[in-house]
C-alpha atoms as a PDB file:
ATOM      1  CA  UNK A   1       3.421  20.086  -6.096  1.00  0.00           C
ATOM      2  CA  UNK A   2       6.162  18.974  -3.903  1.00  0.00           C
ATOM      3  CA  UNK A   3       8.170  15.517  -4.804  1.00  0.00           C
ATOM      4  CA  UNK A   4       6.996  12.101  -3.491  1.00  0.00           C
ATOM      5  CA  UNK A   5       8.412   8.978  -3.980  1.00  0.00           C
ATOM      6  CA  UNK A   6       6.696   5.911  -5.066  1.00  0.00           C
ATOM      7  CA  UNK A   7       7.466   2.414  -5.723  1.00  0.00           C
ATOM      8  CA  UNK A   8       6.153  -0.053  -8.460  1.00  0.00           C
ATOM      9  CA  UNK A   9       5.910  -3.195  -7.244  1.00  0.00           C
ATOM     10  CA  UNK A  10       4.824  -6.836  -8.973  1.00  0.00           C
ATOM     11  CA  UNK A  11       2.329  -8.401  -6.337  1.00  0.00           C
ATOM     12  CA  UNK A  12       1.652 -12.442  -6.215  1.00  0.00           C
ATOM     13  CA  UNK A  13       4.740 -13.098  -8.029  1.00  0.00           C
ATOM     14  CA  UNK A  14       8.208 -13.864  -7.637  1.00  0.00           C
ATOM     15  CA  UNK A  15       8.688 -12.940 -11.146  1.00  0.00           C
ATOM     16  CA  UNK A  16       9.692  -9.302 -13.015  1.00  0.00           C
ATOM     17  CA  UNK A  17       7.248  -8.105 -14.607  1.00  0.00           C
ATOM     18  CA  UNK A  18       4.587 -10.919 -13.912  1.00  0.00           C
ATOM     19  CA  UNK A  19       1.539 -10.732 -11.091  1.00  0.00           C
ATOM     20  CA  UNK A  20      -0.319  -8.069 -10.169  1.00  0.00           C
ATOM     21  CA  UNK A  21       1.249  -4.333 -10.596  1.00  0.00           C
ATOM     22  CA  UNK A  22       1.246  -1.707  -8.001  1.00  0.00           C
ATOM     23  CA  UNK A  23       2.231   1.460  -7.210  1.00  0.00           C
ATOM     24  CA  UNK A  24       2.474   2.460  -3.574  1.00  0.00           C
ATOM     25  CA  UNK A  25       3.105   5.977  -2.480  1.00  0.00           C
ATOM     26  CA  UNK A  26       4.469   5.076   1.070  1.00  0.00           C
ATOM     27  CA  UNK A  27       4.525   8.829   2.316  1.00  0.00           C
ATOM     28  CA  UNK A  28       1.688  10.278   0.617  1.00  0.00           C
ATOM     29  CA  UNK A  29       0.968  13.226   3.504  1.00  0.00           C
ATOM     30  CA  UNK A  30       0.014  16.484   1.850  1.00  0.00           C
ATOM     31  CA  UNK A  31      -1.642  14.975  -1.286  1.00  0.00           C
ATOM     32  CA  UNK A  32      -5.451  15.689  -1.582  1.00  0.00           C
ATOM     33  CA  UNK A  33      -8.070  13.425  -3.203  1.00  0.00           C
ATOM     34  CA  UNK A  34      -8.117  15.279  -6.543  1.00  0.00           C
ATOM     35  CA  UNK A  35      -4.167  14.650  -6.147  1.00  0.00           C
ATOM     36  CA  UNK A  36      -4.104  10.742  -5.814  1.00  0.00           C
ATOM     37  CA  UNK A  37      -6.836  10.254  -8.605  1.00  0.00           C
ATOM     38  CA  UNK A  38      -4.538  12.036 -11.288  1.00  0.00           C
ATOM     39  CA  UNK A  39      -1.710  10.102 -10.130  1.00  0.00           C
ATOM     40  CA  UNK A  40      -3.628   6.891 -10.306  1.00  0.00           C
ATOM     41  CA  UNK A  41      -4.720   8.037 -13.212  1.00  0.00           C
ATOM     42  CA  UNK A  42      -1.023   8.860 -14.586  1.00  0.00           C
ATOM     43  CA  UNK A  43      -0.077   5.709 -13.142  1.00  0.00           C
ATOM     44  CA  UNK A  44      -1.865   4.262 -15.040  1.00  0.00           C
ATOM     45  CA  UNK A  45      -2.320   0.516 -13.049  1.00  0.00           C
ATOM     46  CA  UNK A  46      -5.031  -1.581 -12.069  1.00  0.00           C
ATOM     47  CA  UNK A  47      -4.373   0.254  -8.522  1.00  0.00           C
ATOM     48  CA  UNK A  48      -2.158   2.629  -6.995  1.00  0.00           C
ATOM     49  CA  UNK A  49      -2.203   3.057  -3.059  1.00  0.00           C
ATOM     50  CA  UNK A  50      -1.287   5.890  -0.713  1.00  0.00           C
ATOM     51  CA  UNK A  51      -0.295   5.556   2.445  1.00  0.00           C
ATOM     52  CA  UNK A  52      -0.592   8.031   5.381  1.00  0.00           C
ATOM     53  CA  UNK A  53       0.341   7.881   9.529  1.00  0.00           C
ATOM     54  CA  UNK A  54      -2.433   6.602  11.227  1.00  0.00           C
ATOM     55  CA  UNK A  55      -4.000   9.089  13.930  1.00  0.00           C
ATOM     56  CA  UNK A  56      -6.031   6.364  15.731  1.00  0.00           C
ATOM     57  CA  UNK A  57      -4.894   3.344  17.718  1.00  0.00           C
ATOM     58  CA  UNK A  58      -6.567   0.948  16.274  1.00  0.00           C
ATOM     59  CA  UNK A  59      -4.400   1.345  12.697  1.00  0.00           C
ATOM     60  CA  UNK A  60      -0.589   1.288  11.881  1.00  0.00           C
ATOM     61  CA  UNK A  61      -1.276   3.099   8.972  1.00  0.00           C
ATOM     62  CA  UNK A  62      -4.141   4.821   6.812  1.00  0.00           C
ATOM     63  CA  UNK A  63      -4.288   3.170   3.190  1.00  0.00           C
ATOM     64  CA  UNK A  64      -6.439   4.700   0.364  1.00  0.00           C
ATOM     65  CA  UNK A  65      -6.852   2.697  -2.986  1.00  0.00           C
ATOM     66  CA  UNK A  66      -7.153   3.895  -6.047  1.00  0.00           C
ATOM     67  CA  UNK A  67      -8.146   3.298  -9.798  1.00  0.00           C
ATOM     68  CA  UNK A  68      -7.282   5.545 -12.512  1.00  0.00           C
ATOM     69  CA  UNK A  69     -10.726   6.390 -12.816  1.00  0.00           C
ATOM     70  CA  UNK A  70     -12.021   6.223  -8.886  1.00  0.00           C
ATOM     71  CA  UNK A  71     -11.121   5.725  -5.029  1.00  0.00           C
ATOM     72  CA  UNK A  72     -11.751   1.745  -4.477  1.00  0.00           C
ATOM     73  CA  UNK A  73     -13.163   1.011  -0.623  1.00  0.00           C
ATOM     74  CA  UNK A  74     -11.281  -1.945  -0.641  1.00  0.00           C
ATOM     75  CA  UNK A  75      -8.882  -4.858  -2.815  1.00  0.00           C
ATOM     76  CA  UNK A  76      -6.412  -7.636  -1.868  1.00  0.00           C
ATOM     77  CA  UNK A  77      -3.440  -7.355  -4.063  1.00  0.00           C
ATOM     78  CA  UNK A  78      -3.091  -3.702  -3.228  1.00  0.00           C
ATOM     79  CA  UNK A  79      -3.165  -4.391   0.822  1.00  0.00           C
ATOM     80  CA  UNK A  80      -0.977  -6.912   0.066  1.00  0.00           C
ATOM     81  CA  UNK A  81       1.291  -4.930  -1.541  1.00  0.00           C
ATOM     82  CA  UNK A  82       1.723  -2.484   0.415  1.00  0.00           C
ATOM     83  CA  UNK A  83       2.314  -4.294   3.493  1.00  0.00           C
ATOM     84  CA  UNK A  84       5.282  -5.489   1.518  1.00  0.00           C
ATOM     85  CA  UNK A  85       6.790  -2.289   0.784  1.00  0.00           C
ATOM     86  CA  UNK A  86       6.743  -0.863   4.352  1.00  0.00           C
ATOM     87  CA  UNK A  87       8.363  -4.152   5.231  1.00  0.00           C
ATOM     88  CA  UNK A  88      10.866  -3.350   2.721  1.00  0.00           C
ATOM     89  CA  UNK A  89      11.260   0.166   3.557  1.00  0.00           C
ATOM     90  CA  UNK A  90      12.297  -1.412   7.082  1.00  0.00           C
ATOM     91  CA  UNK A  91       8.603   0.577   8.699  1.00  0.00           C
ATOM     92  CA  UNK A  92       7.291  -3.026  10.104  1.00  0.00           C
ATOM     93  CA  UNK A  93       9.210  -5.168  12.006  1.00  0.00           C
ATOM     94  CA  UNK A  94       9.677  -8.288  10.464  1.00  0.00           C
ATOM     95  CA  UNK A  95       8.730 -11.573  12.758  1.00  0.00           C
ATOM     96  CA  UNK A  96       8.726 -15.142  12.236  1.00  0.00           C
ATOM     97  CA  UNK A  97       5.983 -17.072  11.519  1.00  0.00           C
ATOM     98  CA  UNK A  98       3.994 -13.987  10.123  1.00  0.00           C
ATOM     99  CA  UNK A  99       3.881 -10.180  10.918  1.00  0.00           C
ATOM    100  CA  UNK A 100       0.398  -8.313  10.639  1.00  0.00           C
ATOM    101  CA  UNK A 101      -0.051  -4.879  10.226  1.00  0.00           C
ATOM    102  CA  UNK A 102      -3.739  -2.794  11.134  1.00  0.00           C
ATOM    103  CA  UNK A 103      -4.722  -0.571   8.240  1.00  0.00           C
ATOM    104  CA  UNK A 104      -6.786   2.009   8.474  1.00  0.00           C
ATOM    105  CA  UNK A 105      -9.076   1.529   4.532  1.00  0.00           C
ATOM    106  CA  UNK A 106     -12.237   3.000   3.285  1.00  0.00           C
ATOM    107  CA  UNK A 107     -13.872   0.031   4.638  1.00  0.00           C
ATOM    108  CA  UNK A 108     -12.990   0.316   8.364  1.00  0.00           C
ATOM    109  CA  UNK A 109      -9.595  -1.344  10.049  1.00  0.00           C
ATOM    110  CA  UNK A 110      -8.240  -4.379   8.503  1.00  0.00           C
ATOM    111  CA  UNK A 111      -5.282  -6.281   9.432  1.00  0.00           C
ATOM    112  CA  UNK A 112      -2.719  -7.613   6.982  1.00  0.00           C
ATOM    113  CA  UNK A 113      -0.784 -10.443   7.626  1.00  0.00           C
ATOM    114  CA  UNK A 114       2.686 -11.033   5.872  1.00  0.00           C
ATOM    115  CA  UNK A 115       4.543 -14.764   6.537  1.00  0.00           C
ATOM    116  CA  UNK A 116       8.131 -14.132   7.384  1.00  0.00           C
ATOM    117  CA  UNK A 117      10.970 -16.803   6.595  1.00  0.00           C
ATOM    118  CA  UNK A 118      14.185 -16.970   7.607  1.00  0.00           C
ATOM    119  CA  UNK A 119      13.578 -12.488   8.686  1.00  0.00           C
ATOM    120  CA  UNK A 120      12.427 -12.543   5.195  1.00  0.00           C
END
């Protein structure tokens, strides 16, 4: 299996090591479904999302959620976080009073809406 890099992140805090943890997998192309549930699984959080190009319009990006034990249709904290990390990772322009991102999840396109301060 090739190398992919992930990121942990601590969502609804502004704490280490308090909130909600996450693992995102912002270039997850090439991984299979069996794939992302033993990572999730290795992982080892409450979620763990991978995150794909979109091939439609109507999304930025395609997001699939998982468990360590199954793929979730749909949860908050790891939309959330994501959308943070592809800020981070400088893939969504950042604008002032909030920047919103289409993503393309098990339930059908949902947009995600970040507040931006200051180009933070």
């Amino acid at each position: 299996m090739p190398e992919y890099t992930f990121y942990q992140v601590d969502v609804f805090t502004s704490q280490p090591f308090g909130g909600n943890p996450l693992a995102v997998f912002p270039d997850a192309a090439g991984l299979d479904t069996a794939q992302m549930q033993a990572i999730a699984k290795e992982m080892n959080l409450s979620e763990t999302t991978f995150v794909f190009a979109s091939n439609t319009p109507e999304a930025d990006y395609v997001v699939r959620i998982f468990t360590p034990e199954s793929e979730m249709l749909f949860a908050g904290h790891p939309v959330v976080g994501t959308h943070w990390v592809l800020a981070h990772l400088g893939r969504v322009t950042l604008r002032e009073p909030v920047t919103t991102v289409r993503f393309a999840l098990n339930v059908g396109v949902r947009a995600a809406a970040l507040p931006v301060e200051n180009g933070v």
